[in-house]
N, C-alpha and C. Protein backbone atom coordinates (compact mmCIF):
# COMPACT_ATOMS: atom_id res chain seq x y z
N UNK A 1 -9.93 -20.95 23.06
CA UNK A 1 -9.47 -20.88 21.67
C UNK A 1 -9.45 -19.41 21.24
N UNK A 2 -8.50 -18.76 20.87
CA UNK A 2 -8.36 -17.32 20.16
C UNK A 2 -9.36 -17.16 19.21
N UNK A 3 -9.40 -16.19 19.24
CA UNK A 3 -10.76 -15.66 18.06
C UNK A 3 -10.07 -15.74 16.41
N UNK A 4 -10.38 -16.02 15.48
CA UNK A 4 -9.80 -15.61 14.24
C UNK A 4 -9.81 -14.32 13.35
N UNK A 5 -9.24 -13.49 13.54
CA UNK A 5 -9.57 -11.91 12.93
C UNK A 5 -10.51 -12.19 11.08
N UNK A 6 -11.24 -11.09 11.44
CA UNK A 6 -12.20 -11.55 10.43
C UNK A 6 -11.33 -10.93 9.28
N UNK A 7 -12.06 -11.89 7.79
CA UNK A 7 -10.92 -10.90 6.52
C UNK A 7 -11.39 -10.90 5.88
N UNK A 8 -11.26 -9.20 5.22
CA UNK A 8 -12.51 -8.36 4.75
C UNK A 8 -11.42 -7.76 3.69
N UNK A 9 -11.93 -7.54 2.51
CA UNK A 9 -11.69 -7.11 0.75
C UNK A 9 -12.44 -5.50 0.97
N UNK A 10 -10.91 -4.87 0.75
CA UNK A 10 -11.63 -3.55 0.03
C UNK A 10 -10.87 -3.09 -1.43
N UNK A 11 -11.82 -1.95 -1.83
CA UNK A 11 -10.83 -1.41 -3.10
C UNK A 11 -10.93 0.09 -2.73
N UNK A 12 -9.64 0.32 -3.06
CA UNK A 12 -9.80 2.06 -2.79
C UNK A 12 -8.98 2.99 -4.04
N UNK A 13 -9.74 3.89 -3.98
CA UNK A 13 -9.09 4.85 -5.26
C UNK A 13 -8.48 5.90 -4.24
N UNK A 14 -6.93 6.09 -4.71
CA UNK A 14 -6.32 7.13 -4.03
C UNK A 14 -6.29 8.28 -5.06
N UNK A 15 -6.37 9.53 -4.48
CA UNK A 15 -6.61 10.92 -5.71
C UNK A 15 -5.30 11.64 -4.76
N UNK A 16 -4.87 12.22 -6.27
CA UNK A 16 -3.57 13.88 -5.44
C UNK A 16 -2.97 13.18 -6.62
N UNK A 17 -1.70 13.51 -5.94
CA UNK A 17 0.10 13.35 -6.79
C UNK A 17 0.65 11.75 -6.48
N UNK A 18 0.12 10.85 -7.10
CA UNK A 18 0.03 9.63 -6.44
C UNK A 18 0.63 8.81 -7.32
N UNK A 19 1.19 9.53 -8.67
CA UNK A 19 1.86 8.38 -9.73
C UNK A 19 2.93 9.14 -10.04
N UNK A 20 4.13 8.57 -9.98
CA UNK A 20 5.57 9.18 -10.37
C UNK A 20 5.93 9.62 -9.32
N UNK A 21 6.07 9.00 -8.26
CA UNK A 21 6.22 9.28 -7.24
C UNK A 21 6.67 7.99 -5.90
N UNK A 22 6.75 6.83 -6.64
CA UNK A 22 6.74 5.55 -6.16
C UNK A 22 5.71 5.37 -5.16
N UNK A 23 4.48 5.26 -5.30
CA UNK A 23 3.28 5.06 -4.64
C UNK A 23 2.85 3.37 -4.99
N UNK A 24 2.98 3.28 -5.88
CA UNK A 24 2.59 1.92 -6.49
C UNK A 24 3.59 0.36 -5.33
N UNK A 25 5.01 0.85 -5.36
CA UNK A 25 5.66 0.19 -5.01
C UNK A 25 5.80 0.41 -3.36
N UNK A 26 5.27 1.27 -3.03
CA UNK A 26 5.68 1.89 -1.61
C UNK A 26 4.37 0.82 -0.60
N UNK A 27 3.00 0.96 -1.44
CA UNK A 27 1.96 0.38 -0.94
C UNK A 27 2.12 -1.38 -1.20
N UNK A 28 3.02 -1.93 -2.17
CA UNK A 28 3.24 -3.15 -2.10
C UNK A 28 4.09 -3.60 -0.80
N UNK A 29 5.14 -2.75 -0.96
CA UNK A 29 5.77 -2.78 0.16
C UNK A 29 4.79 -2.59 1.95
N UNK A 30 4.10 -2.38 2.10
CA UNK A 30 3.30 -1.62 3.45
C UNK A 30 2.41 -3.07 3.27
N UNK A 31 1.84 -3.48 1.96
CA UNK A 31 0.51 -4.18 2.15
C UNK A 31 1.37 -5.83 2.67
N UNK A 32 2.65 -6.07 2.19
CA UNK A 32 3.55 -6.98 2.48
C UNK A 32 3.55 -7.21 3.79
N UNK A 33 4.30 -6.38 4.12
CA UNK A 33 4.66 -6.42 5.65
C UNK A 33 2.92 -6.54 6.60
N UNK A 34 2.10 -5.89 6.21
CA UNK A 34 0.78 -6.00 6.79
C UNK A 34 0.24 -7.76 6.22
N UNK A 35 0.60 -8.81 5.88
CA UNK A 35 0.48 -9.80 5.35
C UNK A 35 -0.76 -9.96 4.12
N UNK A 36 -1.53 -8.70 3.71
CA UNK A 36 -1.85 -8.66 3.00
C UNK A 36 -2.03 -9.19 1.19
N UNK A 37 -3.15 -9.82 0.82
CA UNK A 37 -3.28 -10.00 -0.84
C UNK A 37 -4.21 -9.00 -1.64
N UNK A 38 -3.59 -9.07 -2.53
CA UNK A 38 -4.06 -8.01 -3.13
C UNK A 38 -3.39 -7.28 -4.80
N UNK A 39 -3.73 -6.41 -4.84
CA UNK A 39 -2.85 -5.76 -5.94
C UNK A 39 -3.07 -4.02 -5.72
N UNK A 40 -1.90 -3.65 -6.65
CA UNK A 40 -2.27 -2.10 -6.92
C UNK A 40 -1.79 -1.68 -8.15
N UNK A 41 -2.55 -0.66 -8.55
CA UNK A 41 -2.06 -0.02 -9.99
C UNK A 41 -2.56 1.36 -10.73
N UNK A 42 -1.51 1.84 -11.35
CA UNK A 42 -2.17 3.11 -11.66
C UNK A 42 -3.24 3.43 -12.64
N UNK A 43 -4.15 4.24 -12.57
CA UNK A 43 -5.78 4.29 -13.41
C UNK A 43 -4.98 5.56 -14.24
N UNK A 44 -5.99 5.36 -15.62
CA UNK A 44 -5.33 6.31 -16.80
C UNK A 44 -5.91 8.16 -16.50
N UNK A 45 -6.39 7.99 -15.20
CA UNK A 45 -7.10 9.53 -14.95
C UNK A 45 -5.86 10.11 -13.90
N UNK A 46 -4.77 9.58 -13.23
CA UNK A 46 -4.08 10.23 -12.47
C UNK A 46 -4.17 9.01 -10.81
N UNK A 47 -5.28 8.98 -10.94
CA UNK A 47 -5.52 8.08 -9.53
C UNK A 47 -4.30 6.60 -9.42
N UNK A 48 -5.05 6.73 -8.03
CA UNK A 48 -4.03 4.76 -8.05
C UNK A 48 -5.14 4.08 -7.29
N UNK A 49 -5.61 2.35 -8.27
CA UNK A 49 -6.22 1.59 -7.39
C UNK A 49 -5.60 0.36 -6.44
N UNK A 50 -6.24 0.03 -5.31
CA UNK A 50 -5.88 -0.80 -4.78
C UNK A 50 -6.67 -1.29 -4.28
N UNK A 51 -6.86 -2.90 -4.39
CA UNK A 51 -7.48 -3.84 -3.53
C UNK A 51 -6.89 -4.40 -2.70
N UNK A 52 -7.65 -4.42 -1.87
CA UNK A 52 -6.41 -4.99 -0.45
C UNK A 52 -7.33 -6.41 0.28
N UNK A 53 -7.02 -7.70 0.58
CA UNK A 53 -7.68 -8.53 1.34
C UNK A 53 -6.45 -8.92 2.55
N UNK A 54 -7.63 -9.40 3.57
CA UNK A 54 -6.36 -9.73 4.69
C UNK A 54 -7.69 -9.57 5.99
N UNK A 55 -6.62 -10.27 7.03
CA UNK A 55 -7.53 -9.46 8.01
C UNK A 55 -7.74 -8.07 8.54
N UNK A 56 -8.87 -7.86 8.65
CA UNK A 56 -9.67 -6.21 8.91
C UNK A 56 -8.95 -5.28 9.46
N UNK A 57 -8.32 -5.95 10.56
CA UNK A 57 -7.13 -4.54 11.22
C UNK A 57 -5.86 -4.89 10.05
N UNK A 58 -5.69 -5.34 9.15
CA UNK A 58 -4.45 -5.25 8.47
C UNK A 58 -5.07 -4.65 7.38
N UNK A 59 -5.74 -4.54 6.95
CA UNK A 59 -6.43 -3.95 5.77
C UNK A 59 -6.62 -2.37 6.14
N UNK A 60 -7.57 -2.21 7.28
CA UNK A 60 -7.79 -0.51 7.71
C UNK A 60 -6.18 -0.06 7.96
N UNK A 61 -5.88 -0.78 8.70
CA UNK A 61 -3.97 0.17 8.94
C UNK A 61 -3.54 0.34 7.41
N UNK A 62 -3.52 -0.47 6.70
CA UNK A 62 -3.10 -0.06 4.93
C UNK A 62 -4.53 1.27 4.46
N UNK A 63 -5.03 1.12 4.80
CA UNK A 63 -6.35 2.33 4.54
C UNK A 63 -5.60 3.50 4.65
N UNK A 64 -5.58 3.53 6.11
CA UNK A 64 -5.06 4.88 6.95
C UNK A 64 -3.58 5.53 6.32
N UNK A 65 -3.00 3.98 5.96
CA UNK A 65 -1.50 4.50 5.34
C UNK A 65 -1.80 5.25 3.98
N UNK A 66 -2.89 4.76 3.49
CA UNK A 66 -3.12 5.18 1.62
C UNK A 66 -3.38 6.43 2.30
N UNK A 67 -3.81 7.43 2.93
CA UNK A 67 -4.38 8.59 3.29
C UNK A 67 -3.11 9.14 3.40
N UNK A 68 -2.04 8.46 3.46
CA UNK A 68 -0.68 9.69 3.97
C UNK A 68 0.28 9.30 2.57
N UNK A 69 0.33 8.04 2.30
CA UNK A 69 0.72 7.53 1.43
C UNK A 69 2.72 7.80 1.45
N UNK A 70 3.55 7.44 0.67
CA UNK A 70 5.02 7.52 0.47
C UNK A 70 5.20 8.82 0.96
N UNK A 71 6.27 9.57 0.87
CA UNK A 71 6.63 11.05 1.17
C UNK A 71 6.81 12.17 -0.02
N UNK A 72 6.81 11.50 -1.16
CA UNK A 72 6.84 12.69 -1.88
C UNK A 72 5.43 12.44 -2.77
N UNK A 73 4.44 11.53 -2.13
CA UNK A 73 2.88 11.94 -2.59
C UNK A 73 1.94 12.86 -1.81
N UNK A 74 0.85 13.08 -2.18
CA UNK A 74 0.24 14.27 -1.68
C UNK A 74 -1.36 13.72 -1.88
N UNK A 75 -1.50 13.10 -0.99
CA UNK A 75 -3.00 12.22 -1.47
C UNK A 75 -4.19 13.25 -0.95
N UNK A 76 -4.96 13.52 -2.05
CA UNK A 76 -6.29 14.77 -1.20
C UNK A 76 -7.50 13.50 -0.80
N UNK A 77 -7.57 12.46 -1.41
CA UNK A 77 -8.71 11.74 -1.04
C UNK A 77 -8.56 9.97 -1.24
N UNK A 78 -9.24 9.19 -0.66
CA UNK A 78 -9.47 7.99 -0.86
C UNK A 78 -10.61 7.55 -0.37
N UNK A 79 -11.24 6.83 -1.67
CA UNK A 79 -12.13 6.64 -1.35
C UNK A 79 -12.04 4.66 -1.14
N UNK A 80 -13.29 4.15 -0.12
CA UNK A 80 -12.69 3.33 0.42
C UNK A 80 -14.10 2.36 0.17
N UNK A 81 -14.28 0.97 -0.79
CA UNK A 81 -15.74 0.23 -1.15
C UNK A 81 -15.40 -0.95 -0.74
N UNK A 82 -16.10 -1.82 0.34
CA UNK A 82 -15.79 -2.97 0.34
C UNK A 82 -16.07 -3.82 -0.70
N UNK A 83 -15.46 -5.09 -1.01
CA UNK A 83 -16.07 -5.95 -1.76
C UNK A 83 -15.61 -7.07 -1.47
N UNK A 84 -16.34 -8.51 -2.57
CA UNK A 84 -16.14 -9.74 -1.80
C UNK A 84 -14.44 -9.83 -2.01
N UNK A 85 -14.50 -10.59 -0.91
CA UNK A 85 -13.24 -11.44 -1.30
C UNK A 85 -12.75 -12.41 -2.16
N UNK A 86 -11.48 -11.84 -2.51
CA UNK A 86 -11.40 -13.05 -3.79
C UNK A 86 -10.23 -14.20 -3.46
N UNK A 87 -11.12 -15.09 -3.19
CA UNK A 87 -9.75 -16.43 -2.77
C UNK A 87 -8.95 -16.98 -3.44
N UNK A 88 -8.90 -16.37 -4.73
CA UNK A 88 -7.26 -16.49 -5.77
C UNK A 88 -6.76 -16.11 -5.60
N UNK A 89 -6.72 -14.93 -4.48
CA UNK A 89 -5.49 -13.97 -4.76
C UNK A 89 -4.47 -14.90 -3.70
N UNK A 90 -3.32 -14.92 -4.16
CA UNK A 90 -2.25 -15.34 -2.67
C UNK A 90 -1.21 -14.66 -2.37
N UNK A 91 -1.16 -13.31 -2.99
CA UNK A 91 0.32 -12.64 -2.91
C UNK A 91 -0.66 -11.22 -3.09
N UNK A 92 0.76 -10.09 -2.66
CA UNK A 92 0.24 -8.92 -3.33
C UNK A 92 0.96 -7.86 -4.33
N UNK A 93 0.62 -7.97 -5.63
CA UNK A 93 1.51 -7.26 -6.35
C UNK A 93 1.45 -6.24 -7.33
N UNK A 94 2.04 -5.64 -8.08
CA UNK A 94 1.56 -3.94 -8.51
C UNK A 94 1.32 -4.95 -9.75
N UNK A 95 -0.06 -4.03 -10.47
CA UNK A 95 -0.32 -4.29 -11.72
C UNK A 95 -0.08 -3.50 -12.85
N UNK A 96 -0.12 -3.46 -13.84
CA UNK A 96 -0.07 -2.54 -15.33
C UNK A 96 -1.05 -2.68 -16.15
């Protein structure tokens, strides 16, 4: 019997040039295709948050992507907190 990839909830704050820049929509797009739930949205300090659930290698590959992020962002940091998972979520989509 195959193993079931384990699925693990994080939230991460991305810091740089990360809003006005289609970051919001770029990571819906990435967390999609990674089959990911979740949401993302921009914080009133400049940052962008995102929670991401899914399984663990689909979640860290969206990690690694927030670190490079779209092409005309410039991300200096993300920081990366696990937390529980939330089993309402069933989609993943940008918030306001």
């Amino acid at each position: 019997m195959p193993a079931v990839p384990a699925v693990i909830a994080v939230s991460a704050i991305v810091t740089g040039r990360v809003q006005g820049v289609g970051f919001r929509y770029a990571t819906l797009r990435e967390a999609q295709q990674r089959g990911l739930t979740g949401w993302v949205r921009n914080l009133s300090d400049g940052r962008v948050e995102v929670l991401a659930l899914g399984p663990s290698v689909a979640v860290n590959d969206l990690v690694a992507w927030l670190a490079e992020g779209p092409r005309l962002a410039s991300v200096t940091n993300v920081e990366v907190i696990p937390v529980e998972p939330d089993p309402g979520l069933s989609t993943f989509q940008v918030r306001f």
